[in-house]
Protein backbone atom coordinates (compact mmCIF):
# COMPACT_ATOMS: atom_id res chain seq x y z
CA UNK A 1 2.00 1.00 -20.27
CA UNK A 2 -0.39 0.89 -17.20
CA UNK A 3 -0.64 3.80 -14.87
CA UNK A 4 0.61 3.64 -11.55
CA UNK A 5 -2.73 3.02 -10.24
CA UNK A 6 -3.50 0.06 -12.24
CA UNK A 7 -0.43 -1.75 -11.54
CA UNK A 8 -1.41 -0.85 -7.69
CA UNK A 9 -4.92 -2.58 -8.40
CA UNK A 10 -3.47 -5.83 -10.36
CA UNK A 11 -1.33 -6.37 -7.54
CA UNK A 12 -4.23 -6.34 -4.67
CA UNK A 13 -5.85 -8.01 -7.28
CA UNK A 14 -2.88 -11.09 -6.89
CA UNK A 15 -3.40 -10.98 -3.35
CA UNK A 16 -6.65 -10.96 -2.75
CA UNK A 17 -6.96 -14.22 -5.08
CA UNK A 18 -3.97 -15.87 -2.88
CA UNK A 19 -5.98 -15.20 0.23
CA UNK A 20 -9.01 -16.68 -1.36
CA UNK A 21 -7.14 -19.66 -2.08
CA UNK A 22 -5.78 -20.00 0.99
CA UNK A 23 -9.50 -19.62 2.90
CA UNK A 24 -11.29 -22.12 0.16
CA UNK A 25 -12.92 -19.34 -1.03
CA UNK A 26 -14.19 -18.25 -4.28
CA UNK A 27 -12.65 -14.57 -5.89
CA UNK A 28 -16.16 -13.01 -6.89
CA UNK A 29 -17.74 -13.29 -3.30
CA UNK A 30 -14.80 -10.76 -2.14
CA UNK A 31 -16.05 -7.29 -3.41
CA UNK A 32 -12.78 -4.50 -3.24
CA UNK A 33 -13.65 -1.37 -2.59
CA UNK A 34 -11.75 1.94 -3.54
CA UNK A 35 -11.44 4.21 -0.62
CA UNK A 36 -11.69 7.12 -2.26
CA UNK A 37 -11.06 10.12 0.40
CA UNK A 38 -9.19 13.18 -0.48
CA UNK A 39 -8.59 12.05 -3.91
CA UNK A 40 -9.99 13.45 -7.22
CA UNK A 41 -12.16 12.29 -9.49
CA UNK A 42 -9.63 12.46 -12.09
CA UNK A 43 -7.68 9.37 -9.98
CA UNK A 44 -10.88 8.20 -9.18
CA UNK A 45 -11.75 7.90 -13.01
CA UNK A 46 -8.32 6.50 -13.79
CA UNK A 47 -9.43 3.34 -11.52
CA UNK A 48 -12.75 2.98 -12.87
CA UNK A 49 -10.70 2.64 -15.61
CA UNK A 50 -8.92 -0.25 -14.34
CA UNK A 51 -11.58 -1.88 -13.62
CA UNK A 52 -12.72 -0.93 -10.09
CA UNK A 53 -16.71 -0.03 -9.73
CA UNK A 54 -16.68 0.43 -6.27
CA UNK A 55 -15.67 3.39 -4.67
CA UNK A 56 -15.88 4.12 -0.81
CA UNK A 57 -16.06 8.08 0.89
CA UNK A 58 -15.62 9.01 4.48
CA UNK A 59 -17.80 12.52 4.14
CA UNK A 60 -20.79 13.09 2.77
CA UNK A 61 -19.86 16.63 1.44
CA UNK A 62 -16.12 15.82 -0.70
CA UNK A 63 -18.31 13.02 -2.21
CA UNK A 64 -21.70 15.81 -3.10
CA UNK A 65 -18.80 17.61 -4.17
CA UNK A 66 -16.85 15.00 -6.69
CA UNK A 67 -20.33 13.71 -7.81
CA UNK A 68 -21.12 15.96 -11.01
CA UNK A 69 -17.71 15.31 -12.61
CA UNK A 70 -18.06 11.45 -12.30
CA UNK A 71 -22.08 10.94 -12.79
CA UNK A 72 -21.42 9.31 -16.52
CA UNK A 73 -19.39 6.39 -14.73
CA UNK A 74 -21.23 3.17 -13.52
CA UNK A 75 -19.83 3.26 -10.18
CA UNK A 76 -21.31 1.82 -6.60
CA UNK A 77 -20.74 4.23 -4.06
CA UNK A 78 -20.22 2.90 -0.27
CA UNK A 79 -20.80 5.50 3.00
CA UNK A 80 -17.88 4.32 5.05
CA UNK A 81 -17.47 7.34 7.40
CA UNK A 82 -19.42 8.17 10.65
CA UNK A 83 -22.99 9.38 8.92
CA UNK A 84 -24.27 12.38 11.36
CA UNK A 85 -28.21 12.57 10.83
CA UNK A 86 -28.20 16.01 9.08
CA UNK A 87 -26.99 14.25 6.33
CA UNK A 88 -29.13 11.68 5.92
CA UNK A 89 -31.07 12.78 3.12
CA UNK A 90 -28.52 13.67 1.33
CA UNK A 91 -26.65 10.33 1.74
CA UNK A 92 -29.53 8.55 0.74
CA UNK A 93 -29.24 10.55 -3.22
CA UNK A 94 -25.41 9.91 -3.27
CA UNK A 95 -24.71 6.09 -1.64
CA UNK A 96 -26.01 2.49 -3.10
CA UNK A 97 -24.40 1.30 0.94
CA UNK A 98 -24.29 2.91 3.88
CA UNK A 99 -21.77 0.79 5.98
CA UNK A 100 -21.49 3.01 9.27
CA UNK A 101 -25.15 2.51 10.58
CA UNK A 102 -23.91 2.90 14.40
CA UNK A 103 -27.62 3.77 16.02
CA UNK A 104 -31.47 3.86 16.10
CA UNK A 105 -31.67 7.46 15.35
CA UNK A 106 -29.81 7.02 12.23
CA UNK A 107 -31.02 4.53 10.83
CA UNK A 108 -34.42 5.76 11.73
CA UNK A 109 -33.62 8.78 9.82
CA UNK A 110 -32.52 7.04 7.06
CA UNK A 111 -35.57 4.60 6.46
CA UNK A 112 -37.98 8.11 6.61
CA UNK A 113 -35.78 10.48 4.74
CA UNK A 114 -38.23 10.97 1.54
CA UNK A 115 -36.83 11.28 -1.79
CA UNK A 116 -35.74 15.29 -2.48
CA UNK A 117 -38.41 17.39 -4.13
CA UNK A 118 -35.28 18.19 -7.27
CA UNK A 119 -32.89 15.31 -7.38
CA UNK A 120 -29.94 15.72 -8.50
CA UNK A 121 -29.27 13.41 -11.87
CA UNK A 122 -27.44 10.74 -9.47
CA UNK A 123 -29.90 9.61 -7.18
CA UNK A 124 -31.15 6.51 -7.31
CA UNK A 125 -32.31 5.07 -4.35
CA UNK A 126 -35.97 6.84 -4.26
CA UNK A 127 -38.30 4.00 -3.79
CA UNK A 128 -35.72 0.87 -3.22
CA UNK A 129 -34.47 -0.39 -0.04
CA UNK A 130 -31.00 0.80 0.60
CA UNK A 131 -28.49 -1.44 2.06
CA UNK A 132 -27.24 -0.89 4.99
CA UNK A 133 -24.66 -2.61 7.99
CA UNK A 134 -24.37 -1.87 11.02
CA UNK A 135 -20.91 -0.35 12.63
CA UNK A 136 -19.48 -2.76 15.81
CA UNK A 137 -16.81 -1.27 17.47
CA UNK A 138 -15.40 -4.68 18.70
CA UNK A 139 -12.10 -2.66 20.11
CA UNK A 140 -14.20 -0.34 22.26
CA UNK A 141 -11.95 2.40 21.09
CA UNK A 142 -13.15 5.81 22.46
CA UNK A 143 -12.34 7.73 19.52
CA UNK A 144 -14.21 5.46 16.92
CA UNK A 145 -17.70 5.09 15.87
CA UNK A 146 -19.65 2.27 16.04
CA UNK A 147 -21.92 0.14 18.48
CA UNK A 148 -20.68 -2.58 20.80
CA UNK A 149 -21.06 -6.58 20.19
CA UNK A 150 -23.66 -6.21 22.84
CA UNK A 151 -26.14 -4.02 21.49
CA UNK A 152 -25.37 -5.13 18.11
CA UNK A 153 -28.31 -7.84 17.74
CA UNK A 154 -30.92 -5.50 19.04
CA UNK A 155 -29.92 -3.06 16.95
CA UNK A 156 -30.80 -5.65 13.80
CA UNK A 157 -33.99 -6.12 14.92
CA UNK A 158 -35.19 -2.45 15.33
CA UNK A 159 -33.67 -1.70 11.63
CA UNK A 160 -35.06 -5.13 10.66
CA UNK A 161 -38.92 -3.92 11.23
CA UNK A 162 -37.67 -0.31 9.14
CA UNK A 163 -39.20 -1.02 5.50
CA UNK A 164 -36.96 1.41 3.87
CA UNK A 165 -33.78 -0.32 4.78
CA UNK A 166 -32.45 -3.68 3.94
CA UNK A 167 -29.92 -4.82 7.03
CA UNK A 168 -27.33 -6.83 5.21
CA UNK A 169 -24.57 -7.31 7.16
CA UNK A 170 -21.81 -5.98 9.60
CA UNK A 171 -18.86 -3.45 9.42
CA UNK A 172 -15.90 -2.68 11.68
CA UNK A 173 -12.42 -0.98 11.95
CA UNK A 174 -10.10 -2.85 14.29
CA UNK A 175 -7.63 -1.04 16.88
CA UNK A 176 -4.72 -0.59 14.73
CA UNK A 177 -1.24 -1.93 14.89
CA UNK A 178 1.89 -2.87 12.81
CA UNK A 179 1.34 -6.35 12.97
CA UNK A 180 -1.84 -7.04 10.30
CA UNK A 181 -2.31 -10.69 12.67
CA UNK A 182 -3.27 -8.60 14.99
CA UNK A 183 -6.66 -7.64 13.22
CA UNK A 184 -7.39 -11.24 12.65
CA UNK A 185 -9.53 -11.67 15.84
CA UNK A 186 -11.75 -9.29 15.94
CA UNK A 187 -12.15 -10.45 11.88
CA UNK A 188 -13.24 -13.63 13.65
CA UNK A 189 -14.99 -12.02 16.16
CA UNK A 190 -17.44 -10.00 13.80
CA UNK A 191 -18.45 -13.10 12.23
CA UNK A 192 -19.01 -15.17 14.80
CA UNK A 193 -21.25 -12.05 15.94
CA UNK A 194 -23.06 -12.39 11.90
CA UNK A 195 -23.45 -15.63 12.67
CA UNK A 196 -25.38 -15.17 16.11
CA UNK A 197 -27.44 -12.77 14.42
CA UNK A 198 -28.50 -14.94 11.48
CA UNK A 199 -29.35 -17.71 14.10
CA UNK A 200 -32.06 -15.50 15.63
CA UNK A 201 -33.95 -15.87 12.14
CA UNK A 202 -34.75 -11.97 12.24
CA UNK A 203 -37.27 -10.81 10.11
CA UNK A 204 -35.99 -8.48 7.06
CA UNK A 205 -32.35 -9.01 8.13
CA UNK A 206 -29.60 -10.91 6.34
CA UNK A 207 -25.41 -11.05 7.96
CA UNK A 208 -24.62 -11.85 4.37
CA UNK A 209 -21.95 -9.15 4.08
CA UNK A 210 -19.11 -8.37 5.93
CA UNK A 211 -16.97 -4.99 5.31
CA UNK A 212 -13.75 -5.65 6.66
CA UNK A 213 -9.93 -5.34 5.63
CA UNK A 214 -8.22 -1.97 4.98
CA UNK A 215 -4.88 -1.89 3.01
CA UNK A 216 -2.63 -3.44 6.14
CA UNK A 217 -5.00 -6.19 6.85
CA UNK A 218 -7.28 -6.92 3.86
CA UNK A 219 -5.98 -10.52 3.46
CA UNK A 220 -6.51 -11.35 6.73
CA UNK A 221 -9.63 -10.40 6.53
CA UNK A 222 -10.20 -12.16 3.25
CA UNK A 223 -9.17 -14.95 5.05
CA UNK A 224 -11.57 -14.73 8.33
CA UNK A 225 -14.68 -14.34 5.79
CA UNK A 226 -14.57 -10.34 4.43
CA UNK A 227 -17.51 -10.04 1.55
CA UNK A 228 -15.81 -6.31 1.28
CA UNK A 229 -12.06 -4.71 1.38
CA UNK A 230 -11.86 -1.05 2.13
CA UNK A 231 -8.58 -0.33 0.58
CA UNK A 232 -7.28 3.63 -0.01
CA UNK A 233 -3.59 4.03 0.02
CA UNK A 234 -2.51 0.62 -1.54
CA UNK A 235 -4.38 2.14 -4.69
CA UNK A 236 -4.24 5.80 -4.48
CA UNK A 237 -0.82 5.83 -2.62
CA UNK A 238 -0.37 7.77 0.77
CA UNK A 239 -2.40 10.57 1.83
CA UNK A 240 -1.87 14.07 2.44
């Protein structure tokens, strides 16, 4: 009998197919990540275990934490959270994607963070360009990270000339409301934005990816051209 879990991921699963179908799109260029936060790596192992092998934190200390009891699983970890620039180095050991790139400093931080003198067994990006996207906040909302649309193609180029990093897309959280339509345009928005990016042929940057789509909205944003889903409670069921 599957676990609760499972049948949670089969059924995004079914829907994240339908909304491929409905956008012409193809099923493997949609990559679902497991948001991860607050749960433990018992549930988190119980997905791998259904098949996920991406897996998404908001803080860089529950996921240090969590680490040591999951390091035998194959799993891609994605930064999602705001990334302060204390943490940096420790970031680097513990993500394969830093999503939330939302400034100079950080990424700046990032590219010349060296590798740690003692690594822990987990690290793996010593030596290899890690991928990163930048954060837009296209609602302008106060409370939430990210740069604005304005900034955002000047902020490509100054990562772009960062040898360290590999700029390979664009993130973003939009304002949040019942009504998942709601999300659709600034979906469209952010790639349009990718798109304008791409056309200024910037050295060392690609808008291949775009992280977008959280458990209300995902197919939407399947549908306006999401390369990555963030989705938490649909799998792990309702936070604390």
């Amino acid at each position: 009998m599957m676990s609760e879990i499972a049948q949670n991921i089969a059924r995004i699963e079914k829907r994240i197919d339908a909304a491929c179908r409905r956008a012409c799109r193809r099923r493997e260029d949609v990559r679902l990540i497991a948001v991860s936060k607050t749960v433990p790596p018992e549930r988190i192992r119980e997905a791998y275990e259904a098949g996920l092998r991406d897996f998404g934190e908001n803080r860089v200390q529950e996921a240090e934490a969590k680490r040591p009891a999951l390091v035998d699983l194959d799993i891609t970890w994605h930064m999602i959270g705001h990334l302060q620039s204390n943490k940096a180095q420790t970031a680097r050991e513990l993500f394969q994607w830093i999503h939330s790139i939302d400034s100079l400093r950080i990424a700046e931080r990032l590219d010349r963070t060296p590798p740690a003198a003692a690594e822990p067994v987990w690290a793996h990006n010593a030596g290899t360009p890690l991928p990163v996207l930048i954060e837009v906040n296209l609602g302008e909302e106060a409370a939430k990270s990210g740069v604005t649309a304005d900034v955002a193609l000047d902020l490509a180029r100054a990562i772009g000339a960062l040898p360290n990093l590999a700029l390979c897309g664009l993130m973003t959280v939009p304002p949040l409301t019942e009504d998942p339509e709601d999300a659709r345009p600034y979906f469209s928005r952010l790639r349009e934005l990718g798109k304008v990016i791409d056309s200024a042929r910037l050295p060392n940057v690609s808008m291949g990816e775009l992280s977008m789509g959280m458990s209300h909205d995902f197919e939407v944003a399947v549908e306006e051209g999401a390369t990555m889903v963030r989705v938490g409670s649909a799998i792990f069921g309702e936070r604390p």
